[in-house]
C-alpha atoms as a PDB file:
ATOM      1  CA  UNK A   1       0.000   0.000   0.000  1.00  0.00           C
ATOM      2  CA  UNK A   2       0.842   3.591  -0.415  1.00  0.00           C
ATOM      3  CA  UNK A   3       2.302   5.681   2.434  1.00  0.00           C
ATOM      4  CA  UNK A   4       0.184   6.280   5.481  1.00  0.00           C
ATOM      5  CA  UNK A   5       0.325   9.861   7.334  1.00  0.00           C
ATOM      6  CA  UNK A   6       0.164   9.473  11.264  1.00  0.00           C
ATOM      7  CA  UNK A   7      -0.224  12.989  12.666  1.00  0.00           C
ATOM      8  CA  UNK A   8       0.220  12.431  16.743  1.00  0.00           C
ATOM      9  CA  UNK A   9      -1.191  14.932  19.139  1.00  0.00           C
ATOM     10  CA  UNK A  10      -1.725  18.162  16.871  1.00  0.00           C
ATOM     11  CA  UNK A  11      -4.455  19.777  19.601  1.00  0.00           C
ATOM     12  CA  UNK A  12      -5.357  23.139  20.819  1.00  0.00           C
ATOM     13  CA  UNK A  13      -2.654  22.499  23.814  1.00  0.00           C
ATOM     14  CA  UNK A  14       0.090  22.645  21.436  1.00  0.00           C
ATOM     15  CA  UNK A  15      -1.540  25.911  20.175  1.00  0.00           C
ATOM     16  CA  UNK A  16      -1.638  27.341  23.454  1.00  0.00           C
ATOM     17  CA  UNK A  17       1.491  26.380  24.160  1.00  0.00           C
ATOM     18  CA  UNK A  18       3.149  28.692  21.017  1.00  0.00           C
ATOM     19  CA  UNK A  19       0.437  31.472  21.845  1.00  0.00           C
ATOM     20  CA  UNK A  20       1.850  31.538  25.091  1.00  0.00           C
ATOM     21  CA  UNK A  21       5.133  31.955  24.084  1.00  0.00           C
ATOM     22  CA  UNK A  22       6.522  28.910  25.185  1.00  0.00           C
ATOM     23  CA  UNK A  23      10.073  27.765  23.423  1.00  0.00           C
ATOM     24  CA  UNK A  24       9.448  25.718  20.295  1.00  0.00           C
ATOM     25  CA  UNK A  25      11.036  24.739  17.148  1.00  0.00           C
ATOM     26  CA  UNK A  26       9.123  25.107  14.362  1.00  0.00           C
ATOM     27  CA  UNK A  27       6.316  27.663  14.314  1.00  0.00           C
ATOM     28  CA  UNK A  28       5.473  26.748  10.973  1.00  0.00           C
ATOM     29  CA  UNK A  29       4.889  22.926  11.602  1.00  0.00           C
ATOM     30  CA  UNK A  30       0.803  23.321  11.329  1.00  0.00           C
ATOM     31  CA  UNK A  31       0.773  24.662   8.044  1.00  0.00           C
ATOM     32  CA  UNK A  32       3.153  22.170   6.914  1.00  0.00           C
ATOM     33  CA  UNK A  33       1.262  19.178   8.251  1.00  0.00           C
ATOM     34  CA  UNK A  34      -2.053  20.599   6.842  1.00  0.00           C
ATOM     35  CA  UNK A  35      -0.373  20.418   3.180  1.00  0.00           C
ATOM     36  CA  UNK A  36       0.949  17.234   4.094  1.00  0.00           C
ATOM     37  CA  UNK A  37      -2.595  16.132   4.837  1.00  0.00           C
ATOM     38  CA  UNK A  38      -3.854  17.565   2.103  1.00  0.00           C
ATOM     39  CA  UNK A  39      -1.180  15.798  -0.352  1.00  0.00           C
ATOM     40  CA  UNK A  40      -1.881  12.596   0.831  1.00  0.00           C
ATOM     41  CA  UNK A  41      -5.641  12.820   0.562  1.00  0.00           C
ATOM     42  CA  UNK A  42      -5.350  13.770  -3.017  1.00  0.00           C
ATOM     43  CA  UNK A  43      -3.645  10.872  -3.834  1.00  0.00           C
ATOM     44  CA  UNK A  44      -5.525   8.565  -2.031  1.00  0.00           C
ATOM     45  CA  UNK A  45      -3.264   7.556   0.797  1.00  0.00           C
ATOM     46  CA  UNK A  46      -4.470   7.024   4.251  1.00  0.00           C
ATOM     47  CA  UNK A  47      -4.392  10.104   7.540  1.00  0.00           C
ATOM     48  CA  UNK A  48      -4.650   8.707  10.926  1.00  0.00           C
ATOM     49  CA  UNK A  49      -5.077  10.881  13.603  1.00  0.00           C
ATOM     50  CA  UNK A  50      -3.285  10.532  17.005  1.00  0.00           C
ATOM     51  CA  UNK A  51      -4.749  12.230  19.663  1.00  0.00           C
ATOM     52  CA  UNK A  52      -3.489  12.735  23.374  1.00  0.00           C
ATOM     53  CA  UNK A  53      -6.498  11.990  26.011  1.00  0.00           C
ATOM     54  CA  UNK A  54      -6.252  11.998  29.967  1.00  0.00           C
ATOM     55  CA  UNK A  55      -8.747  11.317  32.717  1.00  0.00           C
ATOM     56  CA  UNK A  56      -8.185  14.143  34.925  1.00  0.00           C
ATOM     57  CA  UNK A  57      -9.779  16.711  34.426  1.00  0.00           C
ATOM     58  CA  UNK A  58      -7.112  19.272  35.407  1.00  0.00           C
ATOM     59  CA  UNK A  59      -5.145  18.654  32.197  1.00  0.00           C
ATOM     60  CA  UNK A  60      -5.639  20.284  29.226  1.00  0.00           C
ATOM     61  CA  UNK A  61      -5.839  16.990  27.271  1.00  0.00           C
ATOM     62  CA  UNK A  62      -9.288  16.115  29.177  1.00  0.00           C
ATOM     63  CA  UNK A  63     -11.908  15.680  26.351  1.00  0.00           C
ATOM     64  CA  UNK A  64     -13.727  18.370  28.058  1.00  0.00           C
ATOM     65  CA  UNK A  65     -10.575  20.836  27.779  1.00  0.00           C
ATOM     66  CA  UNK A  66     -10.092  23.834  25.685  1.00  0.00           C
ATOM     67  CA  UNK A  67      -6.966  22.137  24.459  1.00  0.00           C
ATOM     68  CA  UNK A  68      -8.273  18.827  23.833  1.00  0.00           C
ATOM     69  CA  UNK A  69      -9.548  19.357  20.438  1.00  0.00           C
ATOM     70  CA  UNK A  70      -7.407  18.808  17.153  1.00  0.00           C
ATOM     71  CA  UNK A  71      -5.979  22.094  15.646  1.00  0.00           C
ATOM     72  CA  UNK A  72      -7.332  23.055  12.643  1.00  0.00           C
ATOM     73  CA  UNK A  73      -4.686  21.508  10.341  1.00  0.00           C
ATOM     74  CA  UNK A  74      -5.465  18.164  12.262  1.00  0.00           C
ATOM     75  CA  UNK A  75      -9.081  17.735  11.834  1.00  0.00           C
ATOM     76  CA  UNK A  76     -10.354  14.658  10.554  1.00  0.00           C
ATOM     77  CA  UNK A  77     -11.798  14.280   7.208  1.00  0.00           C
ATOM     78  CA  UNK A  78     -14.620  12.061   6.020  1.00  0.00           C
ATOM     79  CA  UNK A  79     -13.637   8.515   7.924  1.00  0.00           C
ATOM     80  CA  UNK A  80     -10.307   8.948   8.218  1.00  0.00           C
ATOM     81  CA  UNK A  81      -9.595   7.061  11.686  1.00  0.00           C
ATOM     82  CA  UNK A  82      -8.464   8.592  14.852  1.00  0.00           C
ATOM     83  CA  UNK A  83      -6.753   7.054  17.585  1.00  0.00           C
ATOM     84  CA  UNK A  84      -7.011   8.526  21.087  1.00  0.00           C
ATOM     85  CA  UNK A  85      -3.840   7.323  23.693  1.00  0.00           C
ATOM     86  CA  UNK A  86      -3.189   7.447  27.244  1.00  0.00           C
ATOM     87  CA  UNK A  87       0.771   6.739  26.572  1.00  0.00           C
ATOM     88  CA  UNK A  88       3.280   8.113  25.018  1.00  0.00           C
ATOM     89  CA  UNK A  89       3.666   5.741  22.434  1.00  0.00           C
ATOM     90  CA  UNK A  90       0.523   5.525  19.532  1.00  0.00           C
ATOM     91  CA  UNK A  91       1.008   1.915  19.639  1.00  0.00           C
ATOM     92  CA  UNK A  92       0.941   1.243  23.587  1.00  0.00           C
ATOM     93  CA  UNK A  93      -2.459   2.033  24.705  1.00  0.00           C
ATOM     94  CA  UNK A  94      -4.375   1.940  21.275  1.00  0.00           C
ATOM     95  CA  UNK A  95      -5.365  -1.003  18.404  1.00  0.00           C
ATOM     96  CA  UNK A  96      -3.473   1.404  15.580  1.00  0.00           C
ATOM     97  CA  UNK A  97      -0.912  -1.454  14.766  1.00  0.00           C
ATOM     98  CA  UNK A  98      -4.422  -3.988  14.048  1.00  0.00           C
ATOM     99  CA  UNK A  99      -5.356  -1.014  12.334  1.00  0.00           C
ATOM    100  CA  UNK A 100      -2.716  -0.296  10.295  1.00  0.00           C
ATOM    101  CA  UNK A 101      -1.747  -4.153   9.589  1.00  0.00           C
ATOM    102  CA  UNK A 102      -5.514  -4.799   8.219  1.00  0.00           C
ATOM    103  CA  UNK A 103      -5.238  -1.422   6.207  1.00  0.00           C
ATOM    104  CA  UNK A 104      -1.834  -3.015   4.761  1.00  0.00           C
ATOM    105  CA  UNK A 105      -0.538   0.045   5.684  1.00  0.00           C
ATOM    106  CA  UNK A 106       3.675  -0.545   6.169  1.00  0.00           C
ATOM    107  CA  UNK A 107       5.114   2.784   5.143  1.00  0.00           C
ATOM    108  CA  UNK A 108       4.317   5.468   7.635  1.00  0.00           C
ATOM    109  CA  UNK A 109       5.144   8.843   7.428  1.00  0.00           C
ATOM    110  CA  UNK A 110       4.826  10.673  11.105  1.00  0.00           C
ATOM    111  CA  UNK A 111       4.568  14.674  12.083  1.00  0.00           C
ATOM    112  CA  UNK A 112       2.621  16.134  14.878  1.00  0.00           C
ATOM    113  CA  UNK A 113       3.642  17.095  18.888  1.00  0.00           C
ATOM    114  CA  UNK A 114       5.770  16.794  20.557  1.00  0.00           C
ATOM    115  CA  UNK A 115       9.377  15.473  19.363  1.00  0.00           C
ATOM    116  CA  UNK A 116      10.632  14.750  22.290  1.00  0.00           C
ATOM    117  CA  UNK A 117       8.448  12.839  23.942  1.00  0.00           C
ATOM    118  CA  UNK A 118       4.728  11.222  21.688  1.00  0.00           C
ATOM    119  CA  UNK A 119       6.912  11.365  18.484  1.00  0.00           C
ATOM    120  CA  UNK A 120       9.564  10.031  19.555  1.00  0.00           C
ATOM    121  CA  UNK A 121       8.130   7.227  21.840  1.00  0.00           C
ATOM    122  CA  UNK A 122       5.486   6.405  19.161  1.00  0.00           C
ATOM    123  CA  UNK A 123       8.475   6.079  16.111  1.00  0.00           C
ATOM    124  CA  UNK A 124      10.485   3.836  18.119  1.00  0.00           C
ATOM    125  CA  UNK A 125       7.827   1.921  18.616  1.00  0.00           C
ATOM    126  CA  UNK A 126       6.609   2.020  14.996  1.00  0.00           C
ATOM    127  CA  UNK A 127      10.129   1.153  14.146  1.00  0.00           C
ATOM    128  CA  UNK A 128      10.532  -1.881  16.958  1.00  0.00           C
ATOM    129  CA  UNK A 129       7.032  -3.386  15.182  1.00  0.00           C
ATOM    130  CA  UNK A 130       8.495  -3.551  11.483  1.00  0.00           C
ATOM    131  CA  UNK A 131       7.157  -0.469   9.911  1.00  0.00           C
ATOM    132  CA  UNK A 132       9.162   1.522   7.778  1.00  0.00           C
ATOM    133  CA  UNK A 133       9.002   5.348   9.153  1.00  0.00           C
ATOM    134  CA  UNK A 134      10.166   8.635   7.620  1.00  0.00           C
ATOM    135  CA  UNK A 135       9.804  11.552   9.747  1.00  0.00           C
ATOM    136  CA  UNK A 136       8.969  15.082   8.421  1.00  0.00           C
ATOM    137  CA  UNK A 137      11.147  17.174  11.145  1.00  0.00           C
ATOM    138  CA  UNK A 138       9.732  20.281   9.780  1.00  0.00           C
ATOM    139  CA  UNK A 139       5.656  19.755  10.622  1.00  0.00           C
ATOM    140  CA  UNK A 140       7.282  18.522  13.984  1.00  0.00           C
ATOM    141  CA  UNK A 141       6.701  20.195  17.210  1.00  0.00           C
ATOM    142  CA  UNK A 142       9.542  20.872  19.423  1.00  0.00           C
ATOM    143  CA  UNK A 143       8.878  22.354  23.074  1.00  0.00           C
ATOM    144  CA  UNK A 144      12.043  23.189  25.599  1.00  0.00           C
ATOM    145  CA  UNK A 145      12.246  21.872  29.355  1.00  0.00           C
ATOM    146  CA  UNK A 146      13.175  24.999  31.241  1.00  0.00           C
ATOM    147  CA  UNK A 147      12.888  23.432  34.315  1.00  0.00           C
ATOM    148  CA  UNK A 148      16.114  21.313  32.845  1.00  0.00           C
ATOM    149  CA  UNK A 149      17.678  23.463  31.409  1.00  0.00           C
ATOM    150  CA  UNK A 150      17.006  21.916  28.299  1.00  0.00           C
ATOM    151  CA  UNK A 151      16.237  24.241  24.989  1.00  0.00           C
ATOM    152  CA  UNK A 152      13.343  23.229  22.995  1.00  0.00           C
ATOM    153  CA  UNK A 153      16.359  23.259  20.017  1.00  0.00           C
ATOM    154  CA  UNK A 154      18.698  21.002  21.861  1.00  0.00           C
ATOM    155  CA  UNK A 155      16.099  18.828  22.684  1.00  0.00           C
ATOM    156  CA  UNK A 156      14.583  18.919  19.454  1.00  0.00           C
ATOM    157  CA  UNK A 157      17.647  18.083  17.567  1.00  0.00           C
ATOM    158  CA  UNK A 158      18.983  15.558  19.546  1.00  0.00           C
ATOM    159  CA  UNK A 159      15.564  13.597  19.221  1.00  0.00           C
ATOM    160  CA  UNK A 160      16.223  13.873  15.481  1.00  0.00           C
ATOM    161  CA  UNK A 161      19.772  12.974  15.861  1.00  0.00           C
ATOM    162  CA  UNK A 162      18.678   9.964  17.401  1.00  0.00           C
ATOM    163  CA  UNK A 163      15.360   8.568  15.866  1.00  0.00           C
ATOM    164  CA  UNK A 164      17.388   8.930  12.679  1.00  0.00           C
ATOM    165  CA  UNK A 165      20.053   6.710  13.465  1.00  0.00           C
ATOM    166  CA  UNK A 166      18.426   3.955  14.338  1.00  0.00           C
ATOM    167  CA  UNK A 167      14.733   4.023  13.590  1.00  0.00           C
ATOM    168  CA  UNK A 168      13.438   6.003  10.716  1.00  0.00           C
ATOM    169  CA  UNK A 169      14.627   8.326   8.026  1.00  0.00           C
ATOM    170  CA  UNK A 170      14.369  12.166   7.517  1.00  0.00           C
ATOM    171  CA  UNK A 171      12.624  13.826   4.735  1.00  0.00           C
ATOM    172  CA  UNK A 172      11.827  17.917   4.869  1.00  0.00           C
ATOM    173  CA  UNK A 173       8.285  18.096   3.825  1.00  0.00           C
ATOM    174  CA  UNK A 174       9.159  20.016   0.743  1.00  0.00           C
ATOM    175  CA  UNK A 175      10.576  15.943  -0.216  1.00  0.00           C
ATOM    176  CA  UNK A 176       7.797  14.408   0.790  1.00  0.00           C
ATOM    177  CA  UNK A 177       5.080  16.466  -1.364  1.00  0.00           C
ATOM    178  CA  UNK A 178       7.359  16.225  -4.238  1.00  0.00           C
ATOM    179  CA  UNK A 179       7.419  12.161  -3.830  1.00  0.00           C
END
């Protein structure tokens, strides 16, 4: 089957989060994942939507939070399917592997929130299960730990550094819409 777009955890928090002024890589990463989106519709290939859902309802990823709906270049069209986790990984706390296995989906292509953490749990995982996965770095999310010490940059780029190495390739979305 063709490739299969897996956009993780592109909700209103993440918006917040930039409107706020938090320290991010890649400001531009919505627009970017809505062309992506809007590429692979036209051509037929599958969007599955990863969303981030907790119980409490403190958090801002409780269905009944402000920032638990999808941003606008994340909304779900026609039956594309959407997956909602309590993990960090896609796979761990969801039935997107049956999914994608019945779908004969193989060749996933991930972007969303946040690189450190969801994309990077959920494409090690993808990688661990057999799927080839190319990540778009630029309709990625990157947000710092200042509480670390840690840059949203440094963290950002070592994710990258590392998913590449070992788990999936790298391909600017400017590559992937010209594929």
């Amino acid at each position: 089957m063709a490739k299969t777009l897996i956009i993780i955890d592109m909700q209103m928090d993440m918006q917040r989060r930039i409107d706020a002024g938090y320290d991010h890589v890649n400001t531009e990463a919505p627009a970017r994942v809505a062309a992506l989106a809007a590429a692979f519709r036209q051509r037929g290939w599958p969007v599955v939507h990863v969303r981030h859902r907790e119980e409490d309802p403190a958090s801002g990823f409780h269905p009944a939070a402000t920032g638990y709906p999808p941003m606008p270049c994340a909304e779900a069209e026609g039956s594309e399917p959407i997956f909602e986790k309590r993990t960090s990984s896609a796979f761990a706390s969801t039935d997107l592997e049956a999914w994608l296995r019945a779908a004969g989906c193989s060749d996933l292509v991930v972007v969303g929130a946040v690189a450190g953490f969801c994309v990077n749990y959920t494409v090690r995982a993808a990688a661990d299960l057999g799927f080839r996965v190319t990540v778009v770095p630029d309709a990625v999310l990157g947000f710092g730990l200042p509480d670390a010490g840690q840059s949203a940059r440094a963290i950002f780029d070592v994710t990258m550094a590392l998913l590449a190495t070992d788990f999936a390739a790298m391909a600017q979305s400017a590559e992937v819409l010209e594929a």
